[in-house]
Protein backbone atom coordinates (compact mmCIF):
# COMPACT_ATOMS: atom_id res chain seq x y z
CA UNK A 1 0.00 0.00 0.00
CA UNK A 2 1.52 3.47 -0.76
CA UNK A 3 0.98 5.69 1.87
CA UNK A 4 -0.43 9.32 1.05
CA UNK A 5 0.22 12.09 4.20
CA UNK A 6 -1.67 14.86 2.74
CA UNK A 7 0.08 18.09 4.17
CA UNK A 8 -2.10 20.56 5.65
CA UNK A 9 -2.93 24.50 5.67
CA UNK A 10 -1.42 27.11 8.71
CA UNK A 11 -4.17 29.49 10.33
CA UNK A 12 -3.44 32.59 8.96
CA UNK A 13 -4.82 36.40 9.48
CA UNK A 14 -6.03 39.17 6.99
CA UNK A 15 -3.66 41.63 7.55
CA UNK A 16 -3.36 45.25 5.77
CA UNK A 17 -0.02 44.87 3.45
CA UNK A 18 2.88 47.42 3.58
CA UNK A 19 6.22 47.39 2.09
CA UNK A 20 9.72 47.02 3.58
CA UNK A 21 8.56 44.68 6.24
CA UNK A 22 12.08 42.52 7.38
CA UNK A 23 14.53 44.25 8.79
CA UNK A 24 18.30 45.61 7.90
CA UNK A 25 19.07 42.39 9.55
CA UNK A 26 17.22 39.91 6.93
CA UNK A 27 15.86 38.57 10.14
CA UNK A 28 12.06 37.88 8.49
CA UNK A 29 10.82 38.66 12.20
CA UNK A 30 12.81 41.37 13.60
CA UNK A 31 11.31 43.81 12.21
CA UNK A 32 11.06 47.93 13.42
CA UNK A 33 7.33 47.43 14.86
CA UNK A 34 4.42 44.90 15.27
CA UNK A 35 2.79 45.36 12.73
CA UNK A 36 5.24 44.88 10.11
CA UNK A 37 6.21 41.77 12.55
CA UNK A 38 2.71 40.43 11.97
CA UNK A 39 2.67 41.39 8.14
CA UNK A 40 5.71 39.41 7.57
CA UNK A 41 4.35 36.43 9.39
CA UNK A 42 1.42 36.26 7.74
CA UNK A 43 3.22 36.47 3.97
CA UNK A 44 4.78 33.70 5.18
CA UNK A 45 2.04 31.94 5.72
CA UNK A 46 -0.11 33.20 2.93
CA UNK A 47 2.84 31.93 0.71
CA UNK A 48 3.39 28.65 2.50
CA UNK A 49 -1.10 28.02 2.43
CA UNK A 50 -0.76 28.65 -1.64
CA UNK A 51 1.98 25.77 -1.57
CA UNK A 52 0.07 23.58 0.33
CA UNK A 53 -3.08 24.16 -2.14
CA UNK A 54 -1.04 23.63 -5.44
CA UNK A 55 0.69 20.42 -3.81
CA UNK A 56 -2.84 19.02 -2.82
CA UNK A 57 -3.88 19.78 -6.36
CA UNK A 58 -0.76 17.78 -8.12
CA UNK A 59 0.03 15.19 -5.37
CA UNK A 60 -3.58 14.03 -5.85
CA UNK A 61 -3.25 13.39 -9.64
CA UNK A 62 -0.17 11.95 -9.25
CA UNK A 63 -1.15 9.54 -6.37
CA UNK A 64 -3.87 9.06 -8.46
CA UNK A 65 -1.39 7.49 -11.31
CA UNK A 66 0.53 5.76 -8.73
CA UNK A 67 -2.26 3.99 -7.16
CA UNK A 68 -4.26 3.10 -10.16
CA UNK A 69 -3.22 2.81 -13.63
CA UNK A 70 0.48 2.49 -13.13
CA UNK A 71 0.40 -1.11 -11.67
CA UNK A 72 -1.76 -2.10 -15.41
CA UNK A 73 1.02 -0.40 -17.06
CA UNK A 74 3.82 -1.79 -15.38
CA UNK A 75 2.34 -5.11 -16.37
CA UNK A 76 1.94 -4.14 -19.79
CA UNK A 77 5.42 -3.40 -20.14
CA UNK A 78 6.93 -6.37 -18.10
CA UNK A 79 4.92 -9.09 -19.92
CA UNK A 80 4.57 -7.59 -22.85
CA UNK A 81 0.96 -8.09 -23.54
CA UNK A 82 -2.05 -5.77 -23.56
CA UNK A 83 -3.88 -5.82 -19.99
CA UNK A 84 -7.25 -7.35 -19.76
CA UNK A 85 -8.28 -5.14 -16.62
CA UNK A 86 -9.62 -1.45 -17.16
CA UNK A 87 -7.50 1.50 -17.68
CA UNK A 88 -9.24 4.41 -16.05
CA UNK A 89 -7.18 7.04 -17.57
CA UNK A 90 -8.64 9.91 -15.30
CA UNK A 91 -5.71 10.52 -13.02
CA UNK A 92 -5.04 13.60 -14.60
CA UNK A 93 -8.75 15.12 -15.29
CA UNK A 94 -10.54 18.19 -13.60
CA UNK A 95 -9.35 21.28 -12.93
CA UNK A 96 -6.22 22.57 -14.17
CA UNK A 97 -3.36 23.09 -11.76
CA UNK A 98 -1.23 26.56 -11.63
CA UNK A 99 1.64 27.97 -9.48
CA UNK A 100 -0.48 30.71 -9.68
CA UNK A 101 -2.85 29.66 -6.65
CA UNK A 102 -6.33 32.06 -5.43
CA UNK A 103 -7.92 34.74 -6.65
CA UNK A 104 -7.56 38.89 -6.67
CA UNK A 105 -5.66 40.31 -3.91
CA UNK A 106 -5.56 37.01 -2.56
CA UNK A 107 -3.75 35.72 -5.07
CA UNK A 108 -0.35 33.90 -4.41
CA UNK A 109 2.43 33.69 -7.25
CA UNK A 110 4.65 30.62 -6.34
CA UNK A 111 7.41 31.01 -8.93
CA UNK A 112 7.57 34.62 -7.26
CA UNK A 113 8.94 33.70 -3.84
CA UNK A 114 10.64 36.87 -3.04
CA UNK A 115 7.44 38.79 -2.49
CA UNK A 116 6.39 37.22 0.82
CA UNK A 117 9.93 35.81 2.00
CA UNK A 118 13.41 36.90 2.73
CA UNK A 119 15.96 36.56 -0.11
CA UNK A 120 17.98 34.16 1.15
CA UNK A 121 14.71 31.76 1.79
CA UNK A 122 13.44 32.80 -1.16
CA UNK A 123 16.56 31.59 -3.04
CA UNK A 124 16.58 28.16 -1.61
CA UNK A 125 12.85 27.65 -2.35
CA UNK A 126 12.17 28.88 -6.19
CA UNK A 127 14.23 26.09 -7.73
CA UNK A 128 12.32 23.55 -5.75
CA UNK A 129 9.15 24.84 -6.81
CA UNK A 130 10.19 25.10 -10.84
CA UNK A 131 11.49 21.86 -10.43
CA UNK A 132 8.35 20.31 -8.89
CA UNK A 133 6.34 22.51 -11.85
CA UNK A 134 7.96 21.16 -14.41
CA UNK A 135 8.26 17.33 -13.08
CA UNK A 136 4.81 16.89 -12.52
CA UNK A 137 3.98 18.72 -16.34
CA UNK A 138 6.47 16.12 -17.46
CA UNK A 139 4.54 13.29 -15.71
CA UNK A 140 1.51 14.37 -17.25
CA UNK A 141 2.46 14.20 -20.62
CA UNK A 142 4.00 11.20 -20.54
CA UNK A 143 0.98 9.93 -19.16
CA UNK A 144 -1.25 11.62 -21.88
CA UNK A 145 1.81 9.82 -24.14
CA UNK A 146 1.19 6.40 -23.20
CA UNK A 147 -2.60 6.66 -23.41
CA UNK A 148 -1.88 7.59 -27.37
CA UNK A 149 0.54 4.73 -27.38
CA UNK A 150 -2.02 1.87 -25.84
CA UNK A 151 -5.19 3.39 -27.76
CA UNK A 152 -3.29 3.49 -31.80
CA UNK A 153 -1.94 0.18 -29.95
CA UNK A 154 1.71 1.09 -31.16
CA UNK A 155 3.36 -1.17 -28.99
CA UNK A 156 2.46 -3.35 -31.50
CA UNK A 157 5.47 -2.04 -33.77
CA UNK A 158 8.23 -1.69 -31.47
CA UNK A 159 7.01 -4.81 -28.99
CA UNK A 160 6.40 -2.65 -25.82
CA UNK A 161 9.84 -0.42 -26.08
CA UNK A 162 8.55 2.58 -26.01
CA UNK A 163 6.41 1.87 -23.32
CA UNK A 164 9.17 0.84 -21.09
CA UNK A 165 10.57 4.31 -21.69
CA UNK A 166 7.31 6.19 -20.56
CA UNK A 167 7.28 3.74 -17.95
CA UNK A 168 10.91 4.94 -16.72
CA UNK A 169 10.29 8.70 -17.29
CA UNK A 170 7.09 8.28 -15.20
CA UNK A 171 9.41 6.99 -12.37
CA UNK A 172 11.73 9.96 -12.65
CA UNK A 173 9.43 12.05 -12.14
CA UNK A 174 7.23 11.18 -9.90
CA UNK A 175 10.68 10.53 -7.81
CA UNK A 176 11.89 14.04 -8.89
CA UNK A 177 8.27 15.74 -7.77
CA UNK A 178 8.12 14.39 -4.31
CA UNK A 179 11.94 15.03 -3.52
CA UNK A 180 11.94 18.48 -3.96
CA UNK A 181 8.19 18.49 -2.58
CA UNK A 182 10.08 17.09 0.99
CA UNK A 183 12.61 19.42 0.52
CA UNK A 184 10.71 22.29 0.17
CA UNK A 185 8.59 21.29 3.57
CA UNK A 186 11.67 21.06 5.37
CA UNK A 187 13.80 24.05 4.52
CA UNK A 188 10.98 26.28 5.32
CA UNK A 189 9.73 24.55 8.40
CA UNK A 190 11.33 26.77 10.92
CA UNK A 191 10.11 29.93 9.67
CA UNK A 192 6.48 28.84 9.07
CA UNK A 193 6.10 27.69 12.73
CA UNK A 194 8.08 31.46 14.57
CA UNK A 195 4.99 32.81 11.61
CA UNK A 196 2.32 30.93 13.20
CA UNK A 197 3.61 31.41 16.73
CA UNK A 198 3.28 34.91 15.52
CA UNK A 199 -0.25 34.76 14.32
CA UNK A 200 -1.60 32.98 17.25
CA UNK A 201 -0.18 35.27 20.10
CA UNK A 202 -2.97 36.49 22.04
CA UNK A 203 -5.58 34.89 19.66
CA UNK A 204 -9.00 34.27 20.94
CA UNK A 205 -9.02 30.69 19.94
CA UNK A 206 -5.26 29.67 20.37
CA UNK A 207 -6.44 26.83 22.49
CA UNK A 208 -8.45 25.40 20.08
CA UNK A 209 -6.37 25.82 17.16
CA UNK A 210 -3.39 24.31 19.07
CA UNK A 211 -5.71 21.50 20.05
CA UNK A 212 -6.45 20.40 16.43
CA UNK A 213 -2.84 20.97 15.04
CA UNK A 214 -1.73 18.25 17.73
CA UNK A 215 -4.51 16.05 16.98
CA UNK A 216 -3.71 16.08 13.52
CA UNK A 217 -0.33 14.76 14.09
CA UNK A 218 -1.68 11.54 15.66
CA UNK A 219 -3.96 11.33 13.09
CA UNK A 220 -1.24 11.40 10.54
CA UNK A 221 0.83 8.80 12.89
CA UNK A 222 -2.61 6.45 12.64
CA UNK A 223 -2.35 6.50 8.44
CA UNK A 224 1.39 5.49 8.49
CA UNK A 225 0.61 3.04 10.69
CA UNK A 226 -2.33 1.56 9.06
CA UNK A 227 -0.25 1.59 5.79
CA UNK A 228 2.67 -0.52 6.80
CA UNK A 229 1.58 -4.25 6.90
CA UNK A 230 4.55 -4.71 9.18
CA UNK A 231 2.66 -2.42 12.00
CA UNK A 232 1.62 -4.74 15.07
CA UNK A 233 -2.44 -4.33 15.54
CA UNK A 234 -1.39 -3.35 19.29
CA UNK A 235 0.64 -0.20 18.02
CA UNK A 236 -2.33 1.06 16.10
CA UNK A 237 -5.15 0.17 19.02
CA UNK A 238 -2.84 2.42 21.25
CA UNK A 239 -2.77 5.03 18.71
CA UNK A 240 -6.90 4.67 18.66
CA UNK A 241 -7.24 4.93 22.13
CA UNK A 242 -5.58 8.46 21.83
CA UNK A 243 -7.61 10.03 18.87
CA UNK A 244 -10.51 8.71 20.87
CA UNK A 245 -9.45 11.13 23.75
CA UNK A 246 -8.82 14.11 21.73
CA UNK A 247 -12.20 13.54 20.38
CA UNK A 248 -13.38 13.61 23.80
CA UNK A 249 -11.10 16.98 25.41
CA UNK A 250 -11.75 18.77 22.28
CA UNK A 251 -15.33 19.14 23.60
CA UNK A 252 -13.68 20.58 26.92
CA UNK A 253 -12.68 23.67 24.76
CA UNK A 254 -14.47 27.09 24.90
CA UNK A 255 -17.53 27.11 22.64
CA UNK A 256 -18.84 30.39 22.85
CA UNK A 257 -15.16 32.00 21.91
CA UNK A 258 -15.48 29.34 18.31
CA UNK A 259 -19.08 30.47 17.92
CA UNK A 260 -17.67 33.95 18.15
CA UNK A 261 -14.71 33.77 15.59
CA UNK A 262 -17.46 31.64 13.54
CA UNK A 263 -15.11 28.32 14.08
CA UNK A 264 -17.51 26.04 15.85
CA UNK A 265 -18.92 24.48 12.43
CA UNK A 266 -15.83 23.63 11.43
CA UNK A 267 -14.03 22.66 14.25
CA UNK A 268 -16.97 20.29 15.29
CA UNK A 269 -17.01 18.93 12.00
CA UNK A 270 -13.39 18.05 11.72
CA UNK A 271 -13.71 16.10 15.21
CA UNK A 272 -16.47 14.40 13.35
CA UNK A 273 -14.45 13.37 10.65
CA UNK A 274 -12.23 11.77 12.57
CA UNK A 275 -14.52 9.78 14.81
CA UNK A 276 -15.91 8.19 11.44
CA UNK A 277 -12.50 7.67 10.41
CA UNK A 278 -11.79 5.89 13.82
CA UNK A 279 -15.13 3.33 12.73
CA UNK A 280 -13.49 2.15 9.56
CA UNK A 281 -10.16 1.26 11.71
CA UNK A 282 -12.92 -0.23 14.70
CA UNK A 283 -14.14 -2.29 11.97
CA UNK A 284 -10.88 -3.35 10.34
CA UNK A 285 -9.60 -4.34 13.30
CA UNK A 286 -11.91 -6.85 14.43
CA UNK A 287 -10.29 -9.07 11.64
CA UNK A 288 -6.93 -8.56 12.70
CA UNK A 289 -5.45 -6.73 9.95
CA UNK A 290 -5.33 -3.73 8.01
CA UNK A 291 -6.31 -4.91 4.06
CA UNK A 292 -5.65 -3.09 1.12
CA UNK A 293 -9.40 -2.28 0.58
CA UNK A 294 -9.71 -0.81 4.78
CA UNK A 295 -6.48 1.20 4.00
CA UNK A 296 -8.00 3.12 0.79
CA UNK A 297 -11.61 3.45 2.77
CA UNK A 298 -9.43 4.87 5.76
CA UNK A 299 -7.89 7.10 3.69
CA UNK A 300 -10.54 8.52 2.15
CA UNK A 301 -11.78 8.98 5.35
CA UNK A 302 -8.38 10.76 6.06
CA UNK A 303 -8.34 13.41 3.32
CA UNK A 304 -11.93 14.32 4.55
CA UNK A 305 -10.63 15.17 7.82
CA UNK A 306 -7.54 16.84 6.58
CA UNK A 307 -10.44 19.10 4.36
CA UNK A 308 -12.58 19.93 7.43
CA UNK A 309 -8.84 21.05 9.43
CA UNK A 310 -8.38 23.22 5.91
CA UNK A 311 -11.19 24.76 6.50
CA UNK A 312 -11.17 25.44 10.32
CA UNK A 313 -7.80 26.91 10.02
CA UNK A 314 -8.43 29.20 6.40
């Protein structure tokens, strides 16, 4: 089973946009007052959500290629003969993704990373994100390439050689997309969390945003888990028994001050996500193992909770 952590939005503020916001020292958060401290955290942030968008947008395609057609055309290749199983070819269809990401003033420019971070960030991160671009463009058109290939049935003249190359060049890719997709995540790690530790100072609903952030975590400990066949039923009941009592404290925290930031919805609704997540693991359990077919219905389950955090947190 391939395991799919689905990386997840930062709360962030509206905040009234000025210019010259670091400081002399290139320090992104020393900055001459707060609210040019705030401003800068929240660019950060703003830039960091618009990442997190565009990689749910390709990630999902490309998991979708991964976990679907690409076993039917590894096949193909290896035995040389046309597969008898349906090819869905839909891994790449609906909207169209851009490293352009939201809309109006809102809108986020990826390949532009020196408008919401410092320069020396900044010049770590664009490469990464051209290199993802153009990576998961190349794995689409090899994909589109391969579905010209099986429907004229060319493999026919060159007994599957081709193939084997699109095959390979899907590989590289893929690999390629995800490396510098890691990469990215972890060079800009430290200043995304001194941004949100920024945002959330004195918020009214700290608590409960801190309370779902650490939830999250286990919940993204409870999908590796379930996705390694090696993982000993014990390790993931223990892991249960602890999303079932952050289900239970996060009704412990302040309702009226959720109602007030208009938060409740959402925050309820991500708790009751997860509690119909944690039925599909109460009923794979029972039988002692973790099959392929509880793992996708658990993950489904799993990018529906990390859509109702998204939307707490926005």
């Amino acid at each position: 089973m391939k395991k799919i952590i689905l990386s997840a939005l930062l709360f962030s503020t509206l905040l009234a946009c000025k210019n010259d916001s670091t400081s002399p020292s290139g320090n992104l958060f020393e900055t001459t007052n707060e609210a040019d401290t705030n401003e800068s955290a929240n660019k950060v942030i703003s830039y960091y959500n618009a990442f997190i968008e565009y990689d749910s947008s390709t990630s999902k395609k490309i998991d979708n290629l991964l976990n679907n057609d690409y076993s039917k055309f590894e096949k193909m290749v290896t035995t040389k003969q046309k597969s008898n199983t349906i090819l869905t070819w839909i891994a790449f269809t609906g909207l169209k993704t851009s490293t352009t990401v939201g809309y109006g003033t809102n809108q986020v420019d990826l390949m532009k990373p020196e408008f919401y971070l410092d320069d020396a960030l900044a010049a770590k991160i664009k490469p990464l994100i051209l290199e993802m671009s153009e990576s998961f463009t190349a794995t689409k058109n090899t994909y589109e390439e391969f579905k010209k290939y099986f429907v004229n049935e060319d493999y026919k003249d060159d007994n599957w050689e081709k193939g084997s190359q699109f095959l390979s060049d899907i590989d590289k890719n893929t690999v390629a997309f995800y490396k510098n997709r890691d990469e990215f995540l972890k060079i800009i790690d430290d200043n995304v969390s001194s941004a949100e530790e920024k945002i959330l100072e004195n918020h009214p609903i700290k608590d409960a945003i801190l309370h779902t952030k650490k939830t999250l975590k286990i919940v993204d400990e409870m999908i590796v888990q379930v996705a390694e066949e090696t993982t000993p039923i014990e390790a993931i009941e223990k892991t249960y028994s602890t999303l079932e009592e952050r289900v239970k404290t996060s009704k412990e925290i302040n309702q009226e001050k959720l109602k007030e930031q208009n938060k409740l919805d959402s925050f309820t609704d991500f708790y009751d996500e997860i509690e119909t997540m944690l039925g599909s693991i109460r009923k794979a359990k029972r039988d002692g193992a973790i099959s392929d077919n509880d793992y996708r219905d658990i993950n489904y389950k799993y990018s529906n909770v990390i859509s109702n955090y998204n939307r707490f947190v926005k």
